[in-house]
Protein backbone atom coordinates (compact mmCIF):
# COMPACT_ATOMS: atom_id res chain seq x y z
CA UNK A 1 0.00 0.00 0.00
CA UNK A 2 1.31 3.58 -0.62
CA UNK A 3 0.06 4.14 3.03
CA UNK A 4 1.77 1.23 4.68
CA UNK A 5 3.36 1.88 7.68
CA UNK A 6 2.64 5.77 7.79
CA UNK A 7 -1.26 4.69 8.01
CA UNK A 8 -0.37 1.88 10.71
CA UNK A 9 1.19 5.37 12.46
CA UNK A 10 -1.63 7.73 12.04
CA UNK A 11 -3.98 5.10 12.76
CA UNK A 12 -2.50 4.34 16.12
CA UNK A 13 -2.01 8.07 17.08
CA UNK A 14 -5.10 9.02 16.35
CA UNK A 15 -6.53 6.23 18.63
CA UNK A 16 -4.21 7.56 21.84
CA UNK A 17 -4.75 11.01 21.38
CA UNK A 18 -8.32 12.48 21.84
CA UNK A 19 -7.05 15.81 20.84
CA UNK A 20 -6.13 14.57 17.60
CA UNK A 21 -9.13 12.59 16.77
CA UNK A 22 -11.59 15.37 17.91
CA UNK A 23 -8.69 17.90 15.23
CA UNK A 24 -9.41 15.01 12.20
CA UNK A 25 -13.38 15.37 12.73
CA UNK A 26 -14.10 18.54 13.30
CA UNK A 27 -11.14 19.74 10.46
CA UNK A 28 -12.54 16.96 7.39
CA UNK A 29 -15.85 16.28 9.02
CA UNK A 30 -14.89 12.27 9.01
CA UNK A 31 -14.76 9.58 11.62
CA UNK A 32 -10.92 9.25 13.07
CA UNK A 33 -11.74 5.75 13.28
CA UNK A 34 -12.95 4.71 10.07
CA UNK A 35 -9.83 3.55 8.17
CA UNK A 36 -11.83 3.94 4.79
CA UNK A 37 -12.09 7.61 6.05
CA UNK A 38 -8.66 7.88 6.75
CA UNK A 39 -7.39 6.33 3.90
CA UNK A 40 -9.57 8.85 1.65
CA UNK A 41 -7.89 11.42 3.41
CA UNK A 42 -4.74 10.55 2.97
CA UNK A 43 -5.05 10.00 -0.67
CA UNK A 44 -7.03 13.84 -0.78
CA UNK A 45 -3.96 15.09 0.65
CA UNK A 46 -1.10 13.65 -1.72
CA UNK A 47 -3.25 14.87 -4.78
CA UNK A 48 -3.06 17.90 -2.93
CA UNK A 49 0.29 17.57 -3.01
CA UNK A 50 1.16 16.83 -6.11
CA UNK A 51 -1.86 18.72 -8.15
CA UNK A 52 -0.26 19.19 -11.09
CA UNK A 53 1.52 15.87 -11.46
CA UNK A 54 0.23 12.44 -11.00
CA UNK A 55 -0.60 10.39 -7.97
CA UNK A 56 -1.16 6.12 -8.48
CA UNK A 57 -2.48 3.65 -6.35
CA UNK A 58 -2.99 0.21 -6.27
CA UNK A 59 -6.18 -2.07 -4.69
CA UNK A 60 -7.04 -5.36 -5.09
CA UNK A 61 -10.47 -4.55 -4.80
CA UNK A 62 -12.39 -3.06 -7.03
CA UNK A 63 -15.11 -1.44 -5.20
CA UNK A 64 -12.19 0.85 -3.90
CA UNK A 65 -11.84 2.45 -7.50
CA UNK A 66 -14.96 3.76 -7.10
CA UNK A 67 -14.44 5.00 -3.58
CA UNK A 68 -10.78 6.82 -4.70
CA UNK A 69 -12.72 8.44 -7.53
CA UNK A 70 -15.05 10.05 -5.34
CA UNK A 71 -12.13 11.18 -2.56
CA UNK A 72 -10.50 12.73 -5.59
CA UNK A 73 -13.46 14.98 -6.31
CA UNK A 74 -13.15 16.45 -2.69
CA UNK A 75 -10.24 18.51 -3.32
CA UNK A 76 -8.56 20.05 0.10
CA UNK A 77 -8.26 22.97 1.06
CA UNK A 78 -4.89 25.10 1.36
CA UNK A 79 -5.38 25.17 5.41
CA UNK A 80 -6.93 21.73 5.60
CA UNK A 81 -3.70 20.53 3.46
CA UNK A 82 -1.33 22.25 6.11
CA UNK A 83 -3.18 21.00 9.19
CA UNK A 84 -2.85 17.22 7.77
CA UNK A 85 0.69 17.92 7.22
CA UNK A 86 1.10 19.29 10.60
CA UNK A 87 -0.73 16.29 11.72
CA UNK A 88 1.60 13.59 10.07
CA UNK A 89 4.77 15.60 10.82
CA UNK A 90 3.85 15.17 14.60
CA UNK A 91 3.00 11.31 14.23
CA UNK A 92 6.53 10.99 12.52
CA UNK A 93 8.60 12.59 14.84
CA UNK A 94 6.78 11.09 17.94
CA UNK A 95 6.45 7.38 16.61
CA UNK A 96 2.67 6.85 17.16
């Protein structure tokens, strides 16, 4: 996965710190512990990233095509980009 062990990281932060689920729902207006959720963010935010370029994935399931498509459509914003940023820069450089 193109998540792989930076999801596993988010994932688990986000379940030990209230302060950063409550951030995630009330800043994307998802559920912190939906990984589907999560994972739709995540892909939001590298397009995002890389707007002008391209961004792949891969998924063994096809219903998730779908799914992606519809993430893609939800474009973030500039300040909901650099609070997700924020976000994974602290799960990085803490470790969970």
């Amino acid at each position: 996965s193109v998540f792989s062990d930076g999801f596993a990281t988010l994932t688990g932060h986000l379940q030990k710190n209230p302060a950063a689920r409550s951030l995630v729902q009330k800043t994307f207006d998802i559920d912190p512990s939906n990984n589907a959720d999560l994972a739709d963010l995540l892909l939001r935010h590298a397009l995002y990233l890389n707007r002008t370029g391209v961004v792949l994935f891969s998924t063994t399931r096809p219903e998730r095509i779908a799914q992606n498509a519809k993430a893609a459509d939800k474009l973030l914003s500039h300040d909901e980009a650099q609070k997700l940023t924020a976000l994974l820069c602290s799960t990085r450089s803490i470790g969970t």
